[in-house]
Protein backbone atom coordinates (compact mmCIF):
# COMPACT_ATOMS: atom_id res chain seq x y z
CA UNK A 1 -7.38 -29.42 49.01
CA UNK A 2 -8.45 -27.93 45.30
CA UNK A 3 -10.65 -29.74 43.17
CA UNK A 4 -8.58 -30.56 40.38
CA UNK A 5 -6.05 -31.70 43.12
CA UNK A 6 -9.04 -34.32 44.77
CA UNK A 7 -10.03 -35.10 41.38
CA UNK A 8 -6.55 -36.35 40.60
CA UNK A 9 -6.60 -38.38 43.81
CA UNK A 10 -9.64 -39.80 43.17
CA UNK A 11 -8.55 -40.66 39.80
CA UNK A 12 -4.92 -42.20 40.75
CA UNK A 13 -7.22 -44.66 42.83
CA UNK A 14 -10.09 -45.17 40.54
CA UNK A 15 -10.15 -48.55 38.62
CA UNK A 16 -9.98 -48.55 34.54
CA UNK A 17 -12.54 -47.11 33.10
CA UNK A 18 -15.72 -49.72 31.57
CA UNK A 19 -17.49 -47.49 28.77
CA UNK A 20 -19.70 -50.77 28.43
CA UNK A 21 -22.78 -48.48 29.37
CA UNK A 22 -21.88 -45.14 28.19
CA UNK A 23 -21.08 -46.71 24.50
CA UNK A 24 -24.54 -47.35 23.12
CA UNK A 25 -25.25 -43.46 24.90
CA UNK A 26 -22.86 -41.89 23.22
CA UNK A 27 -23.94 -43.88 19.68
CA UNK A 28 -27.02 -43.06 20.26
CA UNK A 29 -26.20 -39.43 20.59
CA UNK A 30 -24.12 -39.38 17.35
CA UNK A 31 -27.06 -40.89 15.45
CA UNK A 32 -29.37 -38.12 16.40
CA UNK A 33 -26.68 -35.61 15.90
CA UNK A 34 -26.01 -37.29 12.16
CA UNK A 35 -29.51 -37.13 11.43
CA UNK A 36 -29.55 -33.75 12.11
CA UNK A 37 -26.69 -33.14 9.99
CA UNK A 38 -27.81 -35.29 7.35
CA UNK A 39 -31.00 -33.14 7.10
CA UNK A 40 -28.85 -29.89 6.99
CA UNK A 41 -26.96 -31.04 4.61
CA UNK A 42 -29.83 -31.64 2.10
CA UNK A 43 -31.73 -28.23 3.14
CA UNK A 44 -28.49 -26.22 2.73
CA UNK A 45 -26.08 -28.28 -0.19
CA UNK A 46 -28.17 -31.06 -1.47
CA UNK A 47 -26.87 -34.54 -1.96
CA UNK A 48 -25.00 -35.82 -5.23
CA UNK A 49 -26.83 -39.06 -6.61
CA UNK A 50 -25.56 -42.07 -4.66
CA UNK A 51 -25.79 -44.18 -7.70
CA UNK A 52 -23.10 -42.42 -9.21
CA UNK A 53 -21.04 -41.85 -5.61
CA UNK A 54 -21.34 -45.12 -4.71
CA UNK A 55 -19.31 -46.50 -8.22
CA UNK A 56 -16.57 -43.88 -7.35
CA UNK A 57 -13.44 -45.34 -5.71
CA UNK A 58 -13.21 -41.62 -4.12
CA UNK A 59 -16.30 -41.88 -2.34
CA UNK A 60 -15.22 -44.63 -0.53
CA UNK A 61 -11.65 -43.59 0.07
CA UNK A 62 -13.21 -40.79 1.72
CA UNK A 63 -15.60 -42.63 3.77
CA UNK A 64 -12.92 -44.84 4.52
CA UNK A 65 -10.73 -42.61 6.58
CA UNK A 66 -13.69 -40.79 8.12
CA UNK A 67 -14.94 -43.97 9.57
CA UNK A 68 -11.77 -44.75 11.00
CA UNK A 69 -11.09 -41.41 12.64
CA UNK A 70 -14.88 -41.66 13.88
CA UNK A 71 -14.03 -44.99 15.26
CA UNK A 72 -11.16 -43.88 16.93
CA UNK A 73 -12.40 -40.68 18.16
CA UNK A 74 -15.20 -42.59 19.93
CA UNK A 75 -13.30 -45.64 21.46
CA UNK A 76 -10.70 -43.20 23.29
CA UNK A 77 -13.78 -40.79 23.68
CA UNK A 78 -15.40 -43.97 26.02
CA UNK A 79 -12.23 -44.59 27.57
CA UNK A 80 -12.02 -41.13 29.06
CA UNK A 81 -15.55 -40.89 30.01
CA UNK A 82 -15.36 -42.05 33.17
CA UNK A 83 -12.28 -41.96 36.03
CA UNK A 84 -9.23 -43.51 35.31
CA UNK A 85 -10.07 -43.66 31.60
CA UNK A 86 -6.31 -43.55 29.28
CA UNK A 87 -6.35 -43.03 25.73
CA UNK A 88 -5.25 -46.44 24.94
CA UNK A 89 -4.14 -47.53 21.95
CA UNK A 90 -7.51 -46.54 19.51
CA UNK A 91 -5.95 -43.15 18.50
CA UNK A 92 -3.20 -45.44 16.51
CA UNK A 93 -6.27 -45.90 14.36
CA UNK A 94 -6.75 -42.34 13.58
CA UNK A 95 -2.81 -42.06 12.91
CA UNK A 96 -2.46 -45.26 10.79
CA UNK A 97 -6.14 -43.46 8.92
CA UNK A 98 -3.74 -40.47 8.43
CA UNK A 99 -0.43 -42.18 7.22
CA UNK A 100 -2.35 -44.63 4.75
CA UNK A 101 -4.11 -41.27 3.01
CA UNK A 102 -0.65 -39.19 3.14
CA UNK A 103 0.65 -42.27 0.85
CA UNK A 104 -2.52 -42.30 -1.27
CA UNK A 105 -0.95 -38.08 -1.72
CA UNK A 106 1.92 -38.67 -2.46
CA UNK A 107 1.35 -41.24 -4.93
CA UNK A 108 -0.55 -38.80 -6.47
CA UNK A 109 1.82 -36.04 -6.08
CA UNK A 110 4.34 -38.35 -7.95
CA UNK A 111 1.86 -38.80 -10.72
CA UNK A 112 0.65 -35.45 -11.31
CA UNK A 113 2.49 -32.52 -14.05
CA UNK A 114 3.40 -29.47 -12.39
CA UNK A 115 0.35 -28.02 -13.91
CA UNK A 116 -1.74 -29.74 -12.18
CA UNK A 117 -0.35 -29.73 -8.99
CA UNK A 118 -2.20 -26.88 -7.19
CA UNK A 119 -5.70 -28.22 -8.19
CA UNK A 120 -4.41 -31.48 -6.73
CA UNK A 121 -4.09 -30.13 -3.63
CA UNK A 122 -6.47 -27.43 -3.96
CA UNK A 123 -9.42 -28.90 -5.57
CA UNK A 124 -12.45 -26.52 -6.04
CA UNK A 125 -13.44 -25.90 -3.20
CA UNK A 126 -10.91 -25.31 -0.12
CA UNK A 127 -11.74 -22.23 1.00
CA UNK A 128 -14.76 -24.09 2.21
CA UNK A 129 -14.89 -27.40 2.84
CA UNK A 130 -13.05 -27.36 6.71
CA UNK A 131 -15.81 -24.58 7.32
CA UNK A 132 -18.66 -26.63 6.11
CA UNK A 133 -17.41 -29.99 7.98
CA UNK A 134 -17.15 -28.23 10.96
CA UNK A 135 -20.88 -27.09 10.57
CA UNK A 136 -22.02 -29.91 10.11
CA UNK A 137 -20.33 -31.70 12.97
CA UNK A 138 -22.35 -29.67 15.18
CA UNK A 139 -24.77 -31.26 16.30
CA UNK A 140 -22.87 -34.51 16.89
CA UNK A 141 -20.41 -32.58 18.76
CA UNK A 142 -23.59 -31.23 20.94
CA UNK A 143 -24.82 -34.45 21.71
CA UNK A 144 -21.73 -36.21 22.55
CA UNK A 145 -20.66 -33.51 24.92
CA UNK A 146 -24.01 -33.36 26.57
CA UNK A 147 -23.81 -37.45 26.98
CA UNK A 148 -20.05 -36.70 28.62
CA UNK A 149 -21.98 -34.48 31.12
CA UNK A 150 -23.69 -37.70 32.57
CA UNK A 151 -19.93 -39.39 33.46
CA UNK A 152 -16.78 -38.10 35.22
CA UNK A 153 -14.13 -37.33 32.71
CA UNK A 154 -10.88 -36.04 35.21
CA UNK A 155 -9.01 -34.87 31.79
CA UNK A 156 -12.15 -32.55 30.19
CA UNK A 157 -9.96 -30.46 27.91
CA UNK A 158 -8.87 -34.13 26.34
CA UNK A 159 -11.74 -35.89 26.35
CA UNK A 160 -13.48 -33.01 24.72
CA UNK A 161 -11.14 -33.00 22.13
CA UNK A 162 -11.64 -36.65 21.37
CA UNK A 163 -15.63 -36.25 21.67
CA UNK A 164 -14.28 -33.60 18.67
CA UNK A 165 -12.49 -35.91 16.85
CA UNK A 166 -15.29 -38.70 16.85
CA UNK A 167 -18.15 -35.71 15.47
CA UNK A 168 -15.92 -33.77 13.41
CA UNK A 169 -15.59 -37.36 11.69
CA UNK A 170 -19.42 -38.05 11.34
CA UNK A 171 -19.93 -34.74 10.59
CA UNK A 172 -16.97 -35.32 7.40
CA UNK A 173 -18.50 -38.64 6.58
CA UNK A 174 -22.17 -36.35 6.08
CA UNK A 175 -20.23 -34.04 3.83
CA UNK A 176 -18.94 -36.49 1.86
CA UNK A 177 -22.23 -37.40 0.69
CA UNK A 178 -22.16 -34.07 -1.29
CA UNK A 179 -18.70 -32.90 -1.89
CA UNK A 180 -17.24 -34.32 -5.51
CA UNK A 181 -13.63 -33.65 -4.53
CA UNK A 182 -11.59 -36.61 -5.68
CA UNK A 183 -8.21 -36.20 -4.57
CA UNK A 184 -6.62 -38.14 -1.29
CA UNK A 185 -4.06 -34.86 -1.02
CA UNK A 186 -7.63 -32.61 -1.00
CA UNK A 187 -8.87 -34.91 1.96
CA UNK A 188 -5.88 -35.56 3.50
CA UNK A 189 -5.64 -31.68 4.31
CA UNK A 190 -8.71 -30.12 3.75
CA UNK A 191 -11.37 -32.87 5.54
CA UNK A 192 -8.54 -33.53 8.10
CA UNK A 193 -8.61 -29.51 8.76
CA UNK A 194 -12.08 -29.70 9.29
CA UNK A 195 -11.67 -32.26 12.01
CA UNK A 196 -8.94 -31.28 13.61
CA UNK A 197 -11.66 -27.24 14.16
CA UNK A 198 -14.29 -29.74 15.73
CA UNK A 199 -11.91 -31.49 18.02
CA UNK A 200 -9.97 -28.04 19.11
CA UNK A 201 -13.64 -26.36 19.61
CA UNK A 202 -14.65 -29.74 21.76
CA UNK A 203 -11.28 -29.23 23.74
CA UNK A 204 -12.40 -25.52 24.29
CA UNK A 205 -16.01 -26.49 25.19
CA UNK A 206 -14.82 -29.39 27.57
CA UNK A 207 -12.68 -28.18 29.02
CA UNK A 208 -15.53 -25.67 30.79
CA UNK A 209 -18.48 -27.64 30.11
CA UNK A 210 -17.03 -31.39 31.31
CA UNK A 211 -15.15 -29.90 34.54
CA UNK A 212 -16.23 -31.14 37.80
């Protein structure tokens, strides 16, 4: 018998998986990784004042949906962890996240002149953010998949794809403590792109590293 085939046996028989133990593991992990971010982020770009980001409704809208694709990306992450783990129904948050900022878009969209359309979408600085949220997500992605190495994941590819999702969402939630981009249709696309990197590079890097 191959190993994937004995892992799926196992797995068919396992109970559901309890990520009551590997939660506060994995949390822990992301705070170091944050940290670590954080202090990039201040070497390499600096921080805007958080007096002033904190009375911008952008600033929150931003933090907004990176929280909730964090939480997501770390509830399914601890479902998978272990044997017999299913995604469940936490990615819904990530998609209902997604759908309530494509709205927040369009609205925009609806409101905005021609003119002004392509900075609306564009903002100043696309070419760079995905790149820079996907650097900064490093570390978080490091020390979640490291955690993951501890449990028995049977679907590695997937579950380091969500371990993706949860630190390319930190690691956007960091950024947003510097970037001044204001538009929903900029994060909708541009922070979302830098997720969506972190959670295909933790699919790539599971799917090795998490193997049994």
């Amino acid at each position: 018998m191959k190993t994937g085939e004995l892992i799926a046996l196992l797995s068919n028989d396992a109970p559901a998986a309890r990520g009551g133990r590997f939660a506060p593991r994995l949390l822990a992990a992301a705070v170091i990784g944050a940290a670590v971010s954080l202090g990039v982020l201040v070497a390499w770009l600096g921080m805007r004042p958080m007096h002033e980001a904190m009375r911008s409704g952008s600033f929150w809208m931003k933090a907004g949906y990176t929280s909730l694709l964090a939480a997501s990306g770390l509830f399914v992450t601890v479902r998978l962890a272990r044997p017999g783990g299913s995604i469940g129904a936490a990615l819904w948050i990530a998609a209902a996240a997604v759908a309530w900022l494509a709205t927040m878009a369009g609205m925009e969209t609806m409101r905005t002149p021609d003119g002004g359309m392509a900075h609306l979408w564009l903002g100043w600085t696309w070419q760079v953010c995905p790149f820079r949220i996907l650097a900064l997500s490093l570390p978080v992605l490091v020390g979640a998949l490291l955690a993951l190495r501890r449990m028995a994941p049977t679907q590695p590819a997937l579950t380091g794809a969500m371990a993706g999702l949860f630190a390319g969402a930190v690691g956007a939630t960091v950024y947003g403590l510097y970037c001044r981009e204001t538009a929903a249709a900029f994060v909708v696309v541009w922070y979302s792109a830098g997720v969506a990197a972190c959670a295909a590079l933790g699919a790539a890097v599971g799917a090795r590293l998490l193997r049994w």
